[in-house]
N, C-alpha and C. Protein backbone atom coordinates (compact mmCIF):
# COMPACT_ATOMS: atom_id res chain seq x y z
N UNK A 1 152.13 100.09 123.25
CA UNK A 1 152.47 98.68 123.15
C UNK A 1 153.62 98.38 124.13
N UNK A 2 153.74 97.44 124.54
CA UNK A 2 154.72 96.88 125.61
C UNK A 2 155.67 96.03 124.76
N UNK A 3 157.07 95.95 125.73
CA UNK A 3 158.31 95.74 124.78
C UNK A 3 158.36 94.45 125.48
N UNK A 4 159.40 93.87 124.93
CA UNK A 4 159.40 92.27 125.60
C UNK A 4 159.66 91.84 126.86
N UNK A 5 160.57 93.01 127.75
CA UNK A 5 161.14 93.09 128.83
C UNK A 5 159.41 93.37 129.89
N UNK A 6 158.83 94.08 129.57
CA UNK A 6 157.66 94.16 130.21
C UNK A 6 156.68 93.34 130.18
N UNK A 7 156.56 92.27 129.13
CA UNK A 7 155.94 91.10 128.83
C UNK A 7 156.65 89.89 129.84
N UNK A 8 157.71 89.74 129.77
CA UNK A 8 158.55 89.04 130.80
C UNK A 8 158.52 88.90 132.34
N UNK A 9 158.69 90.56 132.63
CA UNK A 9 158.30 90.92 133.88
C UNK A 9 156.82 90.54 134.27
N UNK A 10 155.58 90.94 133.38
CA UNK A 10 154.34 90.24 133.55
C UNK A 10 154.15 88.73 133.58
N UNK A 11 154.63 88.17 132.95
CA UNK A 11 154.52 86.52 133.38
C UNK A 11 155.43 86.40 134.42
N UNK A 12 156.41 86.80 134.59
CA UNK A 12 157.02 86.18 136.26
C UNK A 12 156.17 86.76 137.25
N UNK A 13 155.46 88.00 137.06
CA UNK A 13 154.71 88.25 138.58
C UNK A 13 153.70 87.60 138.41
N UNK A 14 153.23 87.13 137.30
CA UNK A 14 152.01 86.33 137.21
C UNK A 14 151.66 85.02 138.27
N UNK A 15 153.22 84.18 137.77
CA UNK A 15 153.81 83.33 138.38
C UNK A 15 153.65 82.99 139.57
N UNK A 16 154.74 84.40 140.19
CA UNK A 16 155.02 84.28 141.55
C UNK A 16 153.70 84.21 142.57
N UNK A 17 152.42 85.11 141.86
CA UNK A 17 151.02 85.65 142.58
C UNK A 17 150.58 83.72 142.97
N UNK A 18 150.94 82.81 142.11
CA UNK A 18 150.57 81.42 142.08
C UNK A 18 151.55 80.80 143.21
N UNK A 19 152.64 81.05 143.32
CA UNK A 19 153.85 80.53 143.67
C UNK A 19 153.75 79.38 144.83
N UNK A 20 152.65 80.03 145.89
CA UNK A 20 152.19 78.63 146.84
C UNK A 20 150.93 77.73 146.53
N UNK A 21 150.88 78.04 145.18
CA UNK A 21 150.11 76.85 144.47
C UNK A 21 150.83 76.14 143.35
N UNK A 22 151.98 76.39 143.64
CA UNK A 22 152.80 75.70 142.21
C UNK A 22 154.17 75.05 143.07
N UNK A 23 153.82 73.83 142.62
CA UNK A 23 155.45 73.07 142.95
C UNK A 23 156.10 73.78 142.26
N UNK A 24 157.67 73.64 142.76
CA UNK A 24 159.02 74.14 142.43
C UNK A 24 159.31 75.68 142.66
N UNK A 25 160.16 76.01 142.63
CA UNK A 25 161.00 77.18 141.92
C UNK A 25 161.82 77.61 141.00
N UNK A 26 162.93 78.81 141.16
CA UNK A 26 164.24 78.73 140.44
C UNK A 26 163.78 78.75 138.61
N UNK A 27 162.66 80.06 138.69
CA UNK A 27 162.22 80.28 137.59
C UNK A 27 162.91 81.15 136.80
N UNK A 28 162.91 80.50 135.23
CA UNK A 28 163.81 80.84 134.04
C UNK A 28 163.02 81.25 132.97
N UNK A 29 163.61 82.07 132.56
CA UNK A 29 162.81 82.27 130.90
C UNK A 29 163.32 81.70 129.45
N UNK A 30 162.67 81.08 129.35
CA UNK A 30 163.06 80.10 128.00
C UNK A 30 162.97 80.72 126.69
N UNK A 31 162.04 81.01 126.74
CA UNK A 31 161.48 81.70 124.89
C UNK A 31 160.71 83.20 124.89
N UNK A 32 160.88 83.84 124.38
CA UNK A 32 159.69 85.03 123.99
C UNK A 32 159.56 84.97 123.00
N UNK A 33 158.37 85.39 121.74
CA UNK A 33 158.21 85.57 120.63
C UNK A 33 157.08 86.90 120.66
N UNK A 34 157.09 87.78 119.51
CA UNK A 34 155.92 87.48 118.77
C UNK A 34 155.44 87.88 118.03
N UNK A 35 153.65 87.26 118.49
CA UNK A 35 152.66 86.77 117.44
C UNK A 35 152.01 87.62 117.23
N UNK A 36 151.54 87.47 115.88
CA UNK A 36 150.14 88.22 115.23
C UNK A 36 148.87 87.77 115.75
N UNK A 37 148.10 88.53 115.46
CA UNK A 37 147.99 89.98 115.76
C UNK A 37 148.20 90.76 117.38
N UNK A 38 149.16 90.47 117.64
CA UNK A 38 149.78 91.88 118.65
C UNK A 38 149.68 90.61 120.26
N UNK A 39 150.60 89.63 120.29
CA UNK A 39 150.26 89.23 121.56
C UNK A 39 151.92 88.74 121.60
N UNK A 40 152.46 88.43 122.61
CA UNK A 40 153.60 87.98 123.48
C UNK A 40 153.72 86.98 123.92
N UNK A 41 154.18 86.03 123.38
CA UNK A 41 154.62 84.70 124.00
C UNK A 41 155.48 84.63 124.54
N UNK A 42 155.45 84.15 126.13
CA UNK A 42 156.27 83.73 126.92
C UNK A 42 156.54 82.92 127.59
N UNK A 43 157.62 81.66 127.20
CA UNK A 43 157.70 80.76 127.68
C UNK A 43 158.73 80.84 129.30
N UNK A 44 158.10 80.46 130.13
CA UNK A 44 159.22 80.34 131.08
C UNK A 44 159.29 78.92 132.46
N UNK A 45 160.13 78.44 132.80
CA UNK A 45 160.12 77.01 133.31
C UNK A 45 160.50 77.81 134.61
N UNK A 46 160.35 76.55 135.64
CA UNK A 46 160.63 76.46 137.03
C UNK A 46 161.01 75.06 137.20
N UNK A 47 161.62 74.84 138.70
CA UNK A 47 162.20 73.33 139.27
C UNK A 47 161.13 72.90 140.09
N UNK A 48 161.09 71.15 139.67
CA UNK A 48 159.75 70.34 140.42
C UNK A 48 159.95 70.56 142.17
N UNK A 49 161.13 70.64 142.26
CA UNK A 49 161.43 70.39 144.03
C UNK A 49 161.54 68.94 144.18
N UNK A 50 161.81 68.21 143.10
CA UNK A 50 161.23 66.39 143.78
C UNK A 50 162.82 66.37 144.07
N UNK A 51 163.38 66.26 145.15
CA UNK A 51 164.53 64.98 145.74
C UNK A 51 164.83 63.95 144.57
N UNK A 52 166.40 63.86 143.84
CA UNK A 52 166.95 62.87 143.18
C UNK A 52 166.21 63.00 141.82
N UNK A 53 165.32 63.66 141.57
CA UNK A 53 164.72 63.33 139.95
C UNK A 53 163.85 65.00 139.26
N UNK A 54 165.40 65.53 139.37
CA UNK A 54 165.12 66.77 139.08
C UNK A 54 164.58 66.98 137.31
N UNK A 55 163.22 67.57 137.56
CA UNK A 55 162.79 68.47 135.49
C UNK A 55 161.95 69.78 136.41
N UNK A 56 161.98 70.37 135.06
CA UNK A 56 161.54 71.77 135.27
C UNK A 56 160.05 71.47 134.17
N UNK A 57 159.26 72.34 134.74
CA UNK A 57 157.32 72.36 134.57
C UNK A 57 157.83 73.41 133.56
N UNK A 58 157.56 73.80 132.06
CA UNK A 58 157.26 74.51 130.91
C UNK A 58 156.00 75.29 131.13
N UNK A 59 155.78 76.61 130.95
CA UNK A 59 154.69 77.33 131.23
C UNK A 59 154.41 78.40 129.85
N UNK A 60 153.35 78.31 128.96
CA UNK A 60 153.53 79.59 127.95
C UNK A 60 152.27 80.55 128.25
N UNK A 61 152.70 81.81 128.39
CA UNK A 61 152.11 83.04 128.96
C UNK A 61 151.48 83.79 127.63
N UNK A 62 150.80 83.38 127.17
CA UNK A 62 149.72 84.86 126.15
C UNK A 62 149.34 86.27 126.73
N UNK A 63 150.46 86.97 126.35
CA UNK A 63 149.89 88.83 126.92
C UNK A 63 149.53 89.49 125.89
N UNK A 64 148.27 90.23 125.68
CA UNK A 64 148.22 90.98 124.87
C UNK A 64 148.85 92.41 125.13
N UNK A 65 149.69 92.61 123.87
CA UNK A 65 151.11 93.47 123.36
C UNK A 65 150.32 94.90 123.92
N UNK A 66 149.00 95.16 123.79
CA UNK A 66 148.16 96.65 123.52
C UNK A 66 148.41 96.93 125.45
N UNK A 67 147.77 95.87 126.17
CA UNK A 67 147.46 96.49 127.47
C UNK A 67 148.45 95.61 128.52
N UNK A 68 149.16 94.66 127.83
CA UNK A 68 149.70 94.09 129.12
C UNK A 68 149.06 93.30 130.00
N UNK A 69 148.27 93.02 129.70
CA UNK A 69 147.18 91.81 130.60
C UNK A 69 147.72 90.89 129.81
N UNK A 70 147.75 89.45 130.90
CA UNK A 70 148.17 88.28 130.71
C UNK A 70 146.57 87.55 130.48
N UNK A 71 146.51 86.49 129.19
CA UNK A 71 145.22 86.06 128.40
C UNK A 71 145.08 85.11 129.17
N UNK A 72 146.16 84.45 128.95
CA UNK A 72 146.20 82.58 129.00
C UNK A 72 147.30 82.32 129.60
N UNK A 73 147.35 81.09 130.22
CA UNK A 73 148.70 80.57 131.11
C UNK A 73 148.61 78.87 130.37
N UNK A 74 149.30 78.30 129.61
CA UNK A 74 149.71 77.21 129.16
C UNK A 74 150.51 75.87 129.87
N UNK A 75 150.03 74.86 129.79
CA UNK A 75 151.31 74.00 129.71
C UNK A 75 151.98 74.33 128.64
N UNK A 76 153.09 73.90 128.72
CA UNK A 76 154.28 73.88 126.95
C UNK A 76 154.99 72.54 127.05
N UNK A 77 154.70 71.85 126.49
CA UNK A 77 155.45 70.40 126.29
C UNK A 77 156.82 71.01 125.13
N UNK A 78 157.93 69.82 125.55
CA UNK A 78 158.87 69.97 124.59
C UNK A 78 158.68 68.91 123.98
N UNK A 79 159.26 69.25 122.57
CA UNK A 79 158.92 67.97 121.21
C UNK A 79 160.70 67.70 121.37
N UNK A 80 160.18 66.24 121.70
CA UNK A 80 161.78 65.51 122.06
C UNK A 80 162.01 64.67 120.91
N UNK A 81 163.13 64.44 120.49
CA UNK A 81 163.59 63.68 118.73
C UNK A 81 163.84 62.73 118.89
């Protein structure tokens, strides 16, 4: 099973393999969890690049915990109050 630090490392290279298909940079890791039965959530954001009207794009990464392959790549909206 893979520890969280290796789950982490797998969604940022995931990432980066996209990187000239994805606006922004200056990628962060927001959240890890996890879930049953045996997978890794990883949330991690990057910067739009837009001039004067700076947000960062939310991304959640599904790895399964057994082999380290990345499942799914998510939007992640934040729930604002």
């Amino acid at each position: 099973m893979i520890d969280v630090k290796t789950a982490v490392l797998t969604a940022v290279k995931y990432v980066q393999e996209f990187q000239d298909y994805l606006p922004g940079t200056d990628i962060r890791l927001e959240e890890t969890e996890y879930a049953e039965p045996g997978f890794w959530l990883i949330t991690l954001s990057f910067s739009d690049n837009i001039p004067f009207a700076p947000s960062r794009n939310y991304k959640e990464f599904r790895i399964d915990a057994s082999s380290g392959e990345v499942l799914s790549m998510k939007v992640r909206s934040l729930a604002t109050a």
